[in-house]
Protein backbone atom coordinates (compact mmCIF):
# COMPACT_ATOMS: atom_id res chain seq x y z
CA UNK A 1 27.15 -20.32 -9.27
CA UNK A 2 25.77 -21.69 -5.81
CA UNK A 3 26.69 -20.14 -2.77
CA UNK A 4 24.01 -20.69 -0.31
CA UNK A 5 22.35 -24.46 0.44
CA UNK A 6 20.46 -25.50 2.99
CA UNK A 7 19.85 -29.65 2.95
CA UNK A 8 17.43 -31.15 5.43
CA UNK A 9 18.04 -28.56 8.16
CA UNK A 10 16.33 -29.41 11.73
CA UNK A 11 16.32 -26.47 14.02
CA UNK A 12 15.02 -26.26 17.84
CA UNK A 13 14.59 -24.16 20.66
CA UNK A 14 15.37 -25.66 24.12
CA UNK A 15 15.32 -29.31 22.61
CA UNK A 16 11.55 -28.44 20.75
CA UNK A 17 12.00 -28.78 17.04
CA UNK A 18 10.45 -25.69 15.15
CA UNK A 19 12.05 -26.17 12.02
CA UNK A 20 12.23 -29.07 10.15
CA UNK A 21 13.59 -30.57 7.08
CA UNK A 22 14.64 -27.39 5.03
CA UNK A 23 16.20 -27.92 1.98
CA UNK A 24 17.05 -24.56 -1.27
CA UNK A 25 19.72 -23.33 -3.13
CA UNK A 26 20.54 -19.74 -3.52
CA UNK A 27 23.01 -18.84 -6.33
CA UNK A 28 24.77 -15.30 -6.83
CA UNK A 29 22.38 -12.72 -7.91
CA UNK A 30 19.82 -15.12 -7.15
CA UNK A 31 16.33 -13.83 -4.88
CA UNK A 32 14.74 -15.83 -2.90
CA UNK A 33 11.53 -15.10 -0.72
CA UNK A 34 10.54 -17.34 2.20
CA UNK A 35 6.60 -17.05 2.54
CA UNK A 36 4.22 -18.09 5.28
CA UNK A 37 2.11 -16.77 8.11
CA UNK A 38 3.45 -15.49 11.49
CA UNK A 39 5.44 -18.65 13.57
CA UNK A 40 5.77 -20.84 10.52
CA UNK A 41 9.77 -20.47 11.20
CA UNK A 42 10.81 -18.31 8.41
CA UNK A 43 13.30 -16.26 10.23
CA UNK A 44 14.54 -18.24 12.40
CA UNK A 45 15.40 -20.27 8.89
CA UNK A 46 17.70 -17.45 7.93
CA UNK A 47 19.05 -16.76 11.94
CA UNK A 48 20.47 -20.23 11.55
CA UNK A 49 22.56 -18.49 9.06
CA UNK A 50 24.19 -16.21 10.72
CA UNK A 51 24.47 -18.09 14.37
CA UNK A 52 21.57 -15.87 15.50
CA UNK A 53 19.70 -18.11 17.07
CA UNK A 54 20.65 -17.37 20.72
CA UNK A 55 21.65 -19.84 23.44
CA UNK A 56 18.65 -21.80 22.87
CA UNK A 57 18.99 -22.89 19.69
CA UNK A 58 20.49 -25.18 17.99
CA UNK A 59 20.58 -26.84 14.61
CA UNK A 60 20.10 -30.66 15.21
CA UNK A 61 20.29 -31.55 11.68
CA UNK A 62 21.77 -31.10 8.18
CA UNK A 63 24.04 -28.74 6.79
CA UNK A 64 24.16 -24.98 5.73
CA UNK A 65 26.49 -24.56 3.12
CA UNK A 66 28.23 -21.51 2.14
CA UNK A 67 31.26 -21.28 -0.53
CA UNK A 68 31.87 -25.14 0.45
CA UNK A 69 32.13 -23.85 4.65
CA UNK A 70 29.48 -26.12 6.68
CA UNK A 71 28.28 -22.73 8.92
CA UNK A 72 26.84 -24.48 12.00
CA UNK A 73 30.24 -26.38 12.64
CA UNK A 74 32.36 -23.15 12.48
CA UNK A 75 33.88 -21.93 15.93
CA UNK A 76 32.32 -18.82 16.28
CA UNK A 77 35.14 -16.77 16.29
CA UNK A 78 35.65 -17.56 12.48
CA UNK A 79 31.33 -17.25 11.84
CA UNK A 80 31.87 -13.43 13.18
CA UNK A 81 34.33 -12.91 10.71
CA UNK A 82 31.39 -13.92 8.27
CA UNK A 83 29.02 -11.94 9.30
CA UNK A 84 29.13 -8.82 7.70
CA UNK A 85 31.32 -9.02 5.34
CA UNK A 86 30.15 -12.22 3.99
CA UNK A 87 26.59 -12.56 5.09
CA UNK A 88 24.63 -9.49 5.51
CA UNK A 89 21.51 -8.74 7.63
CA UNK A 90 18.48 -6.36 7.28
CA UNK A 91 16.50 -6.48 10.22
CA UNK A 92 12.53 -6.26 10.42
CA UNK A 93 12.67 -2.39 12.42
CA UNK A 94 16.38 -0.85 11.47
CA UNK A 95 15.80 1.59 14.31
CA UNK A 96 15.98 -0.55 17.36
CA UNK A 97 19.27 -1.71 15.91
CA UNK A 98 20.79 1.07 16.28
CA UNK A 99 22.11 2.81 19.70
CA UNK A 100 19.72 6.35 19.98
CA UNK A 101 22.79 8.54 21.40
CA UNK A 102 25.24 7.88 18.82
CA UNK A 103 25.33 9.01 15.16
CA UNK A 104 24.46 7.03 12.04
CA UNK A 105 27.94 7.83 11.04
CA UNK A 106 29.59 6.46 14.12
CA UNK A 107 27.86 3.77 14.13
CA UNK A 108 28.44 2.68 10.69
CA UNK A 109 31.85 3.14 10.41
CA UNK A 110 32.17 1.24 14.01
CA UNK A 111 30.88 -1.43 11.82
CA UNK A 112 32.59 -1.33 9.24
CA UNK A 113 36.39 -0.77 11.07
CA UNK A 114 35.57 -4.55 13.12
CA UNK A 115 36.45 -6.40 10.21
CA UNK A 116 39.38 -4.62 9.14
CA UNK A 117 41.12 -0.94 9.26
CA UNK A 118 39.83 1.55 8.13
CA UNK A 119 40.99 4.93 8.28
CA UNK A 120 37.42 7.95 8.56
CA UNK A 121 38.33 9.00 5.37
CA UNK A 122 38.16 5.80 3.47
CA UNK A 123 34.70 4.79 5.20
CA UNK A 124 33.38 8.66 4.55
CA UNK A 125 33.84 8.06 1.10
CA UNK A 126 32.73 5.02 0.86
CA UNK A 127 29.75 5.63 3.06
CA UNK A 128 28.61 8.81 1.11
CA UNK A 129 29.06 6.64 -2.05
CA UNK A 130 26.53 3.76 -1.33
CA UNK A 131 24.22 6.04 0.14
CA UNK A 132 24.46 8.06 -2.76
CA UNK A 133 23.53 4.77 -4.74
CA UNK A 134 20.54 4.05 -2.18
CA UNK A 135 18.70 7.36 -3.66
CA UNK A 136 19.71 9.73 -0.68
CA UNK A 137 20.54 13.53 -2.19
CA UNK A 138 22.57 14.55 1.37
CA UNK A 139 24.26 11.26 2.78
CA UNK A 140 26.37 13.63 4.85
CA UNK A 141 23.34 14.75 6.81
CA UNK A 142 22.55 11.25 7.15
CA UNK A 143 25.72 10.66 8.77
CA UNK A 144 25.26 13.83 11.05
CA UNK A 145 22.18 12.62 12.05
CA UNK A 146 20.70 10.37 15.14
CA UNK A 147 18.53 7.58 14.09
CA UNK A 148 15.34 9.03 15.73
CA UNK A 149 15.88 12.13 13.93
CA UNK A 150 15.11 9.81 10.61
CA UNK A 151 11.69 8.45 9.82
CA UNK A 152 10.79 4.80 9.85
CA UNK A 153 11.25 4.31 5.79
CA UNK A 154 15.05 6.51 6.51
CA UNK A 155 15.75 4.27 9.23
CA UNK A 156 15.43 1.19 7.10
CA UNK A 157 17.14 2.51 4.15
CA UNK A 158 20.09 3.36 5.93
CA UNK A 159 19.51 -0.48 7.92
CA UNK A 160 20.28 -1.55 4.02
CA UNK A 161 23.35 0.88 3.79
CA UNK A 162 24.78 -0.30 6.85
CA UNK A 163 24.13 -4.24 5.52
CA UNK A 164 25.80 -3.46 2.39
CA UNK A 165 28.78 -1.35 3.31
CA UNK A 166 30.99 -4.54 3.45
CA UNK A 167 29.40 -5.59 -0.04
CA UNK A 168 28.33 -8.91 1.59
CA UNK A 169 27.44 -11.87 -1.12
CA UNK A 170 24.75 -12.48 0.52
CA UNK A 171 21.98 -10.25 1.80
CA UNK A 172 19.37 -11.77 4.87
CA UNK A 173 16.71 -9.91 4.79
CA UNK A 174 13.85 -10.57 8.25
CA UNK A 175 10.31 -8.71 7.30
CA UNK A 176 12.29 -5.63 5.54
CA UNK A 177 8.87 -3.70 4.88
CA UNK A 178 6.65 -5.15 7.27
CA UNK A 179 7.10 -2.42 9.69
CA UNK A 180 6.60 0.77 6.35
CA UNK A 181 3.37 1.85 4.97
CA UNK A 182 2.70 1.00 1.46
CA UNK A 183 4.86 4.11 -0.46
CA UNK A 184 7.92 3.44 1.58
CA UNK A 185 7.90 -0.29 0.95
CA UNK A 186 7.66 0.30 -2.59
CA UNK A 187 11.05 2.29 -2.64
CA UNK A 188 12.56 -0.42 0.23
CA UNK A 189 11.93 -2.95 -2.65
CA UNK A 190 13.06 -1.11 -5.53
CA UNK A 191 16.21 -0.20 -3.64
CA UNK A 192 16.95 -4.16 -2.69
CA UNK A 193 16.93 -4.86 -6.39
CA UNK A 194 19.28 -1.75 -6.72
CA UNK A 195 21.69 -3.54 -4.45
CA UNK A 196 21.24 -6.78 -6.95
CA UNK A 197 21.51 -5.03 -9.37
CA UNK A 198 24.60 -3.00 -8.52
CA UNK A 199 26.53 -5.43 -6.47
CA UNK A 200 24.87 -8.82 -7.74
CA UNK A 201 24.15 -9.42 -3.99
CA UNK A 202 22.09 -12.91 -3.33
CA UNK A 203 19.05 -12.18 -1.21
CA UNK A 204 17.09 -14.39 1.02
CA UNK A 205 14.05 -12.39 1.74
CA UNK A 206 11.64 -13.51 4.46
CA UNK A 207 7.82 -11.87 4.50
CA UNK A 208 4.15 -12.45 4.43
CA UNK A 209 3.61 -10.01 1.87
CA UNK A 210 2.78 -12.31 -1.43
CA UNK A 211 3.08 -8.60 -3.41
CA UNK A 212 6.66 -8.39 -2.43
CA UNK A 213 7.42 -11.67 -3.13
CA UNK A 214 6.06 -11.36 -6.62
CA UNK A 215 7.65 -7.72 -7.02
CA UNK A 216 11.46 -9.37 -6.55
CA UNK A 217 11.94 -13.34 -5.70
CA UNK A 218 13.41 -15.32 -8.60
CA UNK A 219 12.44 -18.82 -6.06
CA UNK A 220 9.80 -18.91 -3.51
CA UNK A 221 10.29 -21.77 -0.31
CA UNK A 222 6.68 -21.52 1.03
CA UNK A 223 6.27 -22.29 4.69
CA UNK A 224 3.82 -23.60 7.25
CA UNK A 225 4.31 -24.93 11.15
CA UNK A 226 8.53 -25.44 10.44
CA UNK A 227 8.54 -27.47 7.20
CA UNK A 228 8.17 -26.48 3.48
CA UNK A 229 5.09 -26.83 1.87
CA UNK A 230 6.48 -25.49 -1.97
CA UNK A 231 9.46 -24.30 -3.29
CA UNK A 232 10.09 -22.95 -6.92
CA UNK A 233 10.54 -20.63 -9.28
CA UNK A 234 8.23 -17.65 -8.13
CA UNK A 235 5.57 -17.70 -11.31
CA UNK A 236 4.99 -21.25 -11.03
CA UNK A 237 4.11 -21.44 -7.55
CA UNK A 238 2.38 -17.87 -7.00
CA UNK A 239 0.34 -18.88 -10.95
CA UNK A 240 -0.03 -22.35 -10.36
CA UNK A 241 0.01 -23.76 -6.67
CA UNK A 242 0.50 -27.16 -6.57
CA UNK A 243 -0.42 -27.18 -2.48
CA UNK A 244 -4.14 -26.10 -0.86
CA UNK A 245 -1.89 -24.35 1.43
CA UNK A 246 -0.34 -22.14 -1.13
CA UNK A 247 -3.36 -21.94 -2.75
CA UNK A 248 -4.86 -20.51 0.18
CA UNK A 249 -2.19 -17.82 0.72
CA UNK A 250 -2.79 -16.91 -2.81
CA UNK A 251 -6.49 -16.22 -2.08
CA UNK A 252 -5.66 -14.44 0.51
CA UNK A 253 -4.05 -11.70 -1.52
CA UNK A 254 -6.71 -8.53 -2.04
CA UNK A 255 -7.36 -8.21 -5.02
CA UNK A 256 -8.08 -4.88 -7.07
CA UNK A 257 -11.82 -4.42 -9.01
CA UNK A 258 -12.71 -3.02 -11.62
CA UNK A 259 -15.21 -0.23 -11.75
């Protein structure tokens, strides 16, 4: 079932249009990786989403549509009620998101009790639950802990948690392993397809890393300067580029040789 479409979506920044004419579908359970180099407008595609865009922008055209709701002509009162337990985001560095002289716990069940109550004993069990699920042996500690007491690959794992705790349908996901070395993305990735898997959560996954598109995207919306340059199902487009541009990207990817 579709529950994500964009259709001819115009974004701008102080009247400058950036983003132009974006059109996909994302269906439940459904991945789908947004490609292209730095400043070709992939997340600020996926900011449009969730209002992010700030005060100076603005989408100018077409219509995001999720579970028949047109998002961008929502008060905002009723697109915060959205976020979060609706529409989830993973940020590019978890750690700056969170506040240094608080807990992870605090924080996450601050979270969690703005879109509804919850009593601490409800969101610890929850909370030790999914963390449980996310491949960490102590999530108590993790709760005890301050985010800078966690490494880099920690902080984003618990970034996902803290996404996922209100079992959004749909994950947004801004350069999740960009910031890891090459181990730690590995597990970042296999732990986003855990949260498919388990919760058959819809991902929109935004990166320059062709590897990690190829590792999880069902659909791949290539980008370059704003506007799509190919969109498909992954194999086709990463196997057989229709566009020099993708085709370029594609050569671009190191490749391993044989000895």
């Amino acid at each position: 079932m579709e529950i994500l479409r964009y259709e001819h979506v115009d974004i701008s920044y102080n009247g400058r249009t950036v983003v132009k004419d974006i059109s996909f579908t994302l269906h439940e359970g459904e991945i789908l990786g947004v490609v292209g180099e730095s400043g070709s407008g992939k997340s600020t595609v996926i900011k449009a989403a969730m209002g992010l865009l700030g005060d100076s922008g603005l989408v100018t055209r077409g219509d995001i549509w999720y579970k028949g709701k047109n998002l961008p002509d929502l008060p905002a009162k009723e697109r915060r009620k959205l976020n979060g337990p609706e529409l989830g985001m993973i940020f590019q560095s978890a750690g700056s998101s969170f506040c240094p002289i608080r807990t992870v716990g605090a924080q996450l069940y601050e979270s969690m009790s703005e879109h509804g109550p919850v009593t601490k004993e409800e969101f610890h069990t929850k909370a030790l639950a999914l963390l449980q699920k996310l491949g960490f042996e102590n999530g108590q500690r993790i709760l005890d802990s301050y985010p800078f007491e966690l490494s880099g690959g920690m902080q984003q794992r618990v970034g996902i948690a803290a996404a996922m705790l209100l079992k959004p349908s749909v994950l947004l996901a801004d350069e999740p392993t960009s910031a890891l070395d090459v181990s730690v993305q590995k597990q970042t990735v296999e732990e986003m397809l855990l949260v498919r898997e388990t919760f058959g959560t819809a991902i929109v996954l935004v990166t320059h890393n062709i590897g990690v598109i190829g590792a999880m995207a069902d659909k791949v919306l290539v980008m370059l300067g704003g506007e799509t340059v190919e969109y498909g199902e992954t194999q086709q487009v990463l196997n057989a580029p229709k566009e020099a541009y993708t085709r370029t990207l594609m050569a671009a990817v190191p490749r391993l040789r044989s000895v």
